[in-house]
Protein backbone atom coordinates (compact mmCIF):
# COMPACT_ATOMS: atom_id res chain seq x y z
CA UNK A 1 148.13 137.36 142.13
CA UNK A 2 151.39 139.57 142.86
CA UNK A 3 151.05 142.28 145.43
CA UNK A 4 152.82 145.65 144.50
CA UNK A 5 152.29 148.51 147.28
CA UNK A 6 148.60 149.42 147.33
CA UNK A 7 148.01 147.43 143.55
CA UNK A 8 146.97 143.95 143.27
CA UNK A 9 148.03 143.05 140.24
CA UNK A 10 146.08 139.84 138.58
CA UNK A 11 147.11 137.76 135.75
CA UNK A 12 146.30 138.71 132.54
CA UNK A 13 142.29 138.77 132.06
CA UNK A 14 141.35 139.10 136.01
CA UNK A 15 140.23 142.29 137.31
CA UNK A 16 142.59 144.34 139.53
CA UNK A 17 141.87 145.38 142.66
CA UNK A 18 142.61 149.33 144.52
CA UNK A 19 142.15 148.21 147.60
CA UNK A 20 143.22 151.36 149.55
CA UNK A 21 141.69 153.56 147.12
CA UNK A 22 138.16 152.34 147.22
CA UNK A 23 136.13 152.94 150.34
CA UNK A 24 134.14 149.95 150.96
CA UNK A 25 130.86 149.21 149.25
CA UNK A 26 128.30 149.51 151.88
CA UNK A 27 129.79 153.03 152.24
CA UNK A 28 129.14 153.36 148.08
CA UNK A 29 125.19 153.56 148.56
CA UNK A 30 125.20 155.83 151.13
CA UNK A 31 127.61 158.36 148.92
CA UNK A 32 125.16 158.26 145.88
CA UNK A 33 122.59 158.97 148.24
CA UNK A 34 124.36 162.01 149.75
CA UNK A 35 125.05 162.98 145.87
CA UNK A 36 122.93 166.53 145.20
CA UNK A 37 122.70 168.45 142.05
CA UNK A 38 123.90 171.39 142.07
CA UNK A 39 122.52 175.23 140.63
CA UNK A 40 124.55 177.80 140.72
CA UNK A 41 123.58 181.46 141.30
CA UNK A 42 123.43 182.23 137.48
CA UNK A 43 121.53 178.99 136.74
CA UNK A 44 118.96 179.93 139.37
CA UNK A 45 118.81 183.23 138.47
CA UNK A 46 117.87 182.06 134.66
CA UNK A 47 115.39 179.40 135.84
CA UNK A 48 113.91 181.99 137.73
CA UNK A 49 113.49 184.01 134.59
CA UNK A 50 112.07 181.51 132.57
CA UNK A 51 109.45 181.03 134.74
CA UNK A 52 108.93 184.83 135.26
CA UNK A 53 108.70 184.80 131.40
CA UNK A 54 106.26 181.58 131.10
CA UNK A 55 103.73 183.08 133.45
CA UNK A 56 103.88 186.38 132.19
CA UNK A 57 102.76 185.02 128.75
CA UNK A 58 100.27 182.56 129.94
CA UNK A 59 98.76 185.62 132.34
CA UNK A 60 98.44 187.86 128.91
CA UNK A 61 97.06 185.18 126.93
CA UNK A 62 94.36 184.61 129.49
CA UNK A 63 94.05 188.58 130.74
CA UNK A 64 95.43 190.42 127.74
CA UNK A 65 98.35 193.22 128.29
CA UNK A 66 99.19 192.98 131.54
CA UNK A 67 99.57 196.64 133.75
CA UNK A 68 102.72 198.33 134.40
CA UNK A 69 102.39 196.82 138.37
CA UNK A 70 101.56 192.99 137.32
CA UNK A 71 104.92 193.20 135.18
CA UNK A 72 106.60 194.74 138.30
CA UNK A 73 105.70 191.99 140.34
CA UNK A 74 106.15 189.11 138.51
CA UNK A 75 109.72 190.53 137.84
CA UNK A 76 110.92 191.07 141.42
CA UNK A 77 109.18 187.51 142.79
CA UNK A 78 110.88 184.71 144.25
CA UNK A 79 110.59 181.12 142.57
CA UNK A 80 107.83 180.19 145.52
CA UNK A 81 105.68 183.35 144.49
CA UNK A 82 106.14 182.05 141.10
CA UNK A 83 104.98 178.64 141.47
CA UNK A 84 101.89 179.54 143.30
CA UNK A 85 100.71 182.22 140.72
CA UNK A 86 101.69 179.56 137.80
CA UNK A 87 99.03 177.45 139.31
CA UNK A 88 96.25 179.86 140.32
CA UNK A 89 96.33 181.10 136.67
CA UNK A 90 94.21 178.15 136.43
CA UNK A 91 90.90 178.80 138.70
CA UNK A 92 91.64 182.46 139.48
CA UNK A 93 88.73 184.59 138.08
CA UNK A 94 91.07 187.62 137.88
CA UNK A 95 94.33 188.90 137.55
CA UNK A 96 94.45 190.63 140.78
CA UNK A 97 93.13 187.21 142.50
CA UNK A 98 96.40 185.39 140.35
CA UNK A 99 98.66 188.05 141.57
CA UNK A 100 97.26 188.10 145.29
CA UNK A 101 100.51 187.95 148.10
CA UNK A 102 100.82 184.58 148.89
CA UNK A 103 99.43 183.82 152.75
């Protein structure tokens, strides 16, 4: 194997090695681990509407039309709000229990 600068070049058939451009591999699992996905502000803004959308129509399919202030609310609400009222849907007797400010 010849040495040229930072390259290791091998013969023909051998891998080559970037020795100073590689950090070393107990330092690769902890950089996948530190690896996050990331949404930006228009992503989140549509997921947020998708779900906004989702629960509306499950809330009129189990309710019927929803009021002018149910609409309101579900528009303005924060993905946590969301979440919670996407799972009450299930046991709440009522649309103003569903709706109720989270505590």
């Amino acid at each position: 194997m010849r040495k040229t600068d930072n390259l290791e070049v091998a013969p023909k058939g051998e891998l080559t090695i970037l020795k100073d451009f590689l950090p070393p591999p107990e330092q690769w699992v902890r950089r996948e681990n530190q690896k996050m996905t990331y949404v930006t502000s228009v992503e989140r803004i549509g997921i947020q509407k998708g779900e906004a959308t989702i629960l509306t129509r499950l809330l009129q399919r189990r309710f019927g039309e929803l009021p002018v202030w149910a609409s309101e609310k579900i528009a303005k609400a924060k993905p946590p709000a969301l979440e919670e009222w996407s799972l009450r849907i299930l046991d709440a007797p009522t649309l103003e229990n569903v709706l109720a400010d989270l505590s």
